[in-house]
Protein backbone atom coordinates (compact mmCIF):
# COMPACT_ATOMS: atom_id res chain seq x y z
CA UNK A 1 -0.75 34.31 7.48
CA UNK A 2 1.65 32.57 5.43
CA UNK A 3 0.80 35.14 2.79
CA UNK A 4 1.51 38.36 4.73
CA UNK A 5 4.85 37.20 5.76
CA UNK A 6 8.11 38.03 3.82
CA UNK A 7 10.05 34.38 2.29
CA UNK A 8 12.54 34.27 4.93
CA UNK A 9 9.26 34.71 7.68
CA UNK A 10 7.82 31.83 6.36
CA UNK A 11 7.35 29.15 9.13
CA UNK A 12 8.14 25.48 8.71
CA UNK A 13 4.78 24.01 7.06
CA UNK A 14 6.20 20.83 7.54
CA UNK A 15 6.46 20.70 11.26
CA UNK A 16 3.29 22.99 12.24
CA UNK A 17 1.41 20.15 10.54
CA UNK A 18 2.97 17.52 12.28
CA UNK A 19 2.69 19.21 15.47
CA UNK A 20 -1.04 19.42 14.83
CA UNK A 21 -1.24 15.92 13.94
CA UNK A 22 0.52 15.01 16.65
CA UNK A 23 -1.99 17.14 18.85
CA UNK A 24 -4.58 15.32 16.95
CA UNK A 25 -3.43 11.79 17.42
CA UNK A 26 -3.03 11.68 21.33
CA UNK A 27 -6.34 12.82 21.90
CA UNK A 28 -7.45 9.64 20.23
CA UNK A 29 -7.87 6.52 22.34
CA UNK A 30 -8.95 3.25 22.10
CA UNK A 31 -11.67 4.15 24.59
CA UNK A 32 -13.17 6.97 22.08
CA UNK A 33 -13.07 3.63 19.30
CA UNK A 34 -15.25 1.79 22.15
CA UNK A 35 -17.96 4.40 22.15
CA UNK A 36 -17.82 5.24 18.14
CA UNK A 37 -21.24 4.51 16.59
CA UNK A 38 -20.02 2.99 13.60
CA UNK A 39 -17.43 0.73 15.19
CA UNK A 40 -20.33 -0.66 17.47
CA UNK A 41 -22.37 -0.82 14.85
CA UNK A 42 -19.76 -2.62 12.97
CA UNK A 43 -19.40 -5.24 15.89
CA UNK A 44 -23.19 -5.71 16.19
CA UNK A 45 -23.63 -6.50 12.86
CA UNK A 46 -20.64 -9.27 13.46
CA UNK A 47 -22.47 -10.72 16.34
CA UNK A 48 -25.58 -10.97 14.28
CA UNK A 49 -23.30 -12.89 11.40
CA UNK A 50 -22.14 -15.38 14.00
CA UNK A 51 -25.49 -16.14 15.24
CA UNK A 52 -27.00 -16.36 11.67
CA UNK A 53 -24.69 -17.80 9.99
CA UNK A 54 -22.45 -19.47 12.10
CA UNK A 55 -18.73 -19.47 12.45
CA UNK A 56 -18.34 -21.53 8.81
CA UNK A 57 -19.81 -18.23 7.00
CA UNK A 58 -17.14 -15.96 8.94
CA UNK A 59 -14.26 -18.24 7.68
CA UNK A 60 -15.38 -18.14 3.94
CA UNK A 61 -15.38 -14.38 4.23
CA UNK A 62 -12.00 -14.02 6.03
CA UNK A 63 -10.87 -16.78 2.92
CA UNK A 64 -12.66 -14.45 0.33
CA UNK A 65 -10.60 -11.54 1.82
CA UNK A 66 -7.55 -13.69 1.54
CA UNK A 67 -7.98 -14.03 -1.99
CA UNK A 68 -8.93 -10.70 -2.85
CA UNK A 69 -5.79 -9.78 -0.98
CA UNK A 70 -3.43 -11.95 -2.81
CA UNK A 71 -5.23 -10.93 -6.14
CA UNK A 72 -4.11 -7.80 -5.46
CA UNK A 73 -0.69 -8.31 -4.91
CA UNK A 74 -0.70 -9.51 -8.42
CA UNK A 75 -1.27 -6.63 -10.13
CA UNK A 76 1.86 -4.23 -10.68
CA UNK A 77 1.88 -0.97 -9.33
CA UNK A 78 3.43 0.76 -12.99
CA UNK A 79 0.96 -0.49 -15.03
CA UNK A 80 -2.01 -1.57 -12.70
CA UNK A 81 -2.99 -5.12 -14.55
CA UNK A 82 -1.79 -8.38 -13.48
CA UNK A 83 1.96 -8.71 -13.91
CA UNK A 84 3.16 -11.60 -16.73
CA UNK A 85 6.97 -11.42 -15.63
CA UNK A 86 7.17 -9.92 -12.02
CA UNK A 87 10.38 -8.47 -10.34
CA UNK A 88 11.30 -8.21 -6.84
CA UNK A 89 13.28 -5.01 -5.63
CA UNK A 90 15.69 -6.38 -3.40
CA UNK A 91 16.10 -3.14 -1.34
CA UNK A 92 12.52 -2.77 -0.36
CA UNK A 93 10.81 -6.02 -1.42
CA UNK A 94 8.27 -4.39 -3.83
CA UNK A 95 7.62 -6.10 -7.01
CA UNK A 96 6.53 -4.85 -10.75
CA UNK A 97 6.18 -5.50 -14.50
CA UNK A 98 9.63 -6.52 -15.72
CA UNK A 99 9.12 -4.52 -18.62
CA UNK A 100 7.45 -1.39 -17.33
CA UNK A 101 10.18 -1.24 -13.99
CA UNK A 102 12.99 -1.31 -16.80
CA UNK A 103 11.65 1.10 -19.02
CA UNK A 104 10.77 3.60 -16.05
CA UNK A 105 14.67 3.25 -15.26
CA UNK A 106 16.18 4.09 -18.74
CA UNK A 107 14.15 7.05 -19.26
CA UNK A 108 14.92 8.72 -16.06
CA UNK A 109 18.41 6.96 -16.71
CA UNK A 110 18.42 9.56 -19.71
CA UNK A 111 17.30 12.13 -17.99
CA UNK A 112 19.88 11.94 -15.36
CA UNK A 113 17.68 11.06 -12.45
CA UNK A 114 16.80 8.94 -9.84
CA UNK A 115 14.09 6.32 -9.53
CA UNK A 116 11.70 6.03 -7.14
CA UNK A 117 9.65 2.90 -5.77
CA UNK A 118 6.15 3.50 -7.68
CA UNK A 119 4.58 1.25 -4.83
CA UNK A 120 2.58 4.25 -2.96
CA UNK A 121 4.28 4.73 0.83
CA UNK A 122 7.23 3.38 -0.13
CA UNK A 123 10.69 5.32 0.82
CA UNK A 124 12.94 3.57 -1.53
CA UNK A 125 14.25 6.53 -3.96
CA UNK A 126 16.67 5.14 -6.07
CA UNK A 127 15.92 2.00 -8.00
CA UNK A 128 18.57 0.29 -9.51
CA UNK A 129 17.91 -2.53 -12.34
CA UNK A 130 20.71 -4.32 -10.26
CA UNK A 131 18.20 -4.41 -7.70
CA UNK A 132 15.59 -6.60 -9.08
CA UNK A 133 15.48 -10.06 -9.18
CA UNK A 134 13.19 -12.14 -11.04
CA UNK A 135 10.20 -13.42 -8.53
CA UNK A 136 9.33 -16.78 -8.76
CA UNK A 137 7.21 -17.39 -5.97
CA UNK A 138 5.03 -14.53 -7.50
CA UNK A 139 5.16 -15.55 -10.89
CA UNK A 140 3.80 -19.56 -9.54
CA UNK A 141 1.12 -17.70 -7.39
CA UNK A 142 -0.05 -15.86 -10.43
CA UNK A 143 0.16 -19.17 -12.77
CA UNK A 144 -1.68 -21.16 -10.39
CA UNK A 145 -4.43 -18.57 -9.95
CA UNK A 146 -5.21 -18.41 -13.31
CA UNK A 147 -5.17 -22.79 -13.34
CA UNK A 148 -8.07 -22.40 -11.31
């Protein structure tokens, strides 16, 4: 359609696919997640844990989780391994490589544009290096990982 139509025919993409979603979205319901297969299979399955293993197996996974979690956290978005010298944004609370965060912001610095938050979802599209703040609570989380 969209290739029939002359440029100023053109509709808005960006609000025919939210109306769809939209559409979409309300004919979900948490009654449709009750009689999914796969979440009832899902749940089964956790019953059959509990009885098994008892509720002291279900806690070491949730702590497992935990840890794989916070493992995460510690690995900067930029460069995707485990951050040495971590910075906090203090606009939107994301935190990255010292080095690669700084670097990111003098080359676009040069090029006479704006930074944006390379944490994926995040809205924040101009980072400043007046904005970050070392992150010491980080920085002790990672240290005392790698202790143990």
């Amino acid at each position: 359609q969209i290739k029939r139509e002359k440029p100023e025919n053109i509709p808005d993409l960006k609000y025919l696919v939210k109306e769809k979603f939209t559409a979409l979205e309300s004919k979900n319901s948490d009654s449709d997640l009750q009689r999914n297969e796969k979440y009832i299979y899902f749940k089964d399955q956790l019953k059959e844990m509990r009885k098994q293993y008892g509720n002291e197996a279900i806690e070491q996974i949730d702590e497992d989780i935990a840890v794989t979690q916070s493992q995460m956290n510690f690995i900067c978005p930029i460069t995707q391994v485990e951050m040495k010298r971590p910075v906090r944004n203090k606009v939107c609370g994301h935190s990255y490589e010292e080095d690669a965060i700084l670097k990111i912001i003098q080359t676009r610095k040069q090029q006479k544009k704006k930074v944006r938050c390379p944490k994926i979802g995040c809205s924040h599209a101009d980072v400043k290096g007046s904005d970050l703040v070392p992150d010491e609570a980080l920085k002790r989380a990672i240290d005392s990982q790698k202790k143990q």
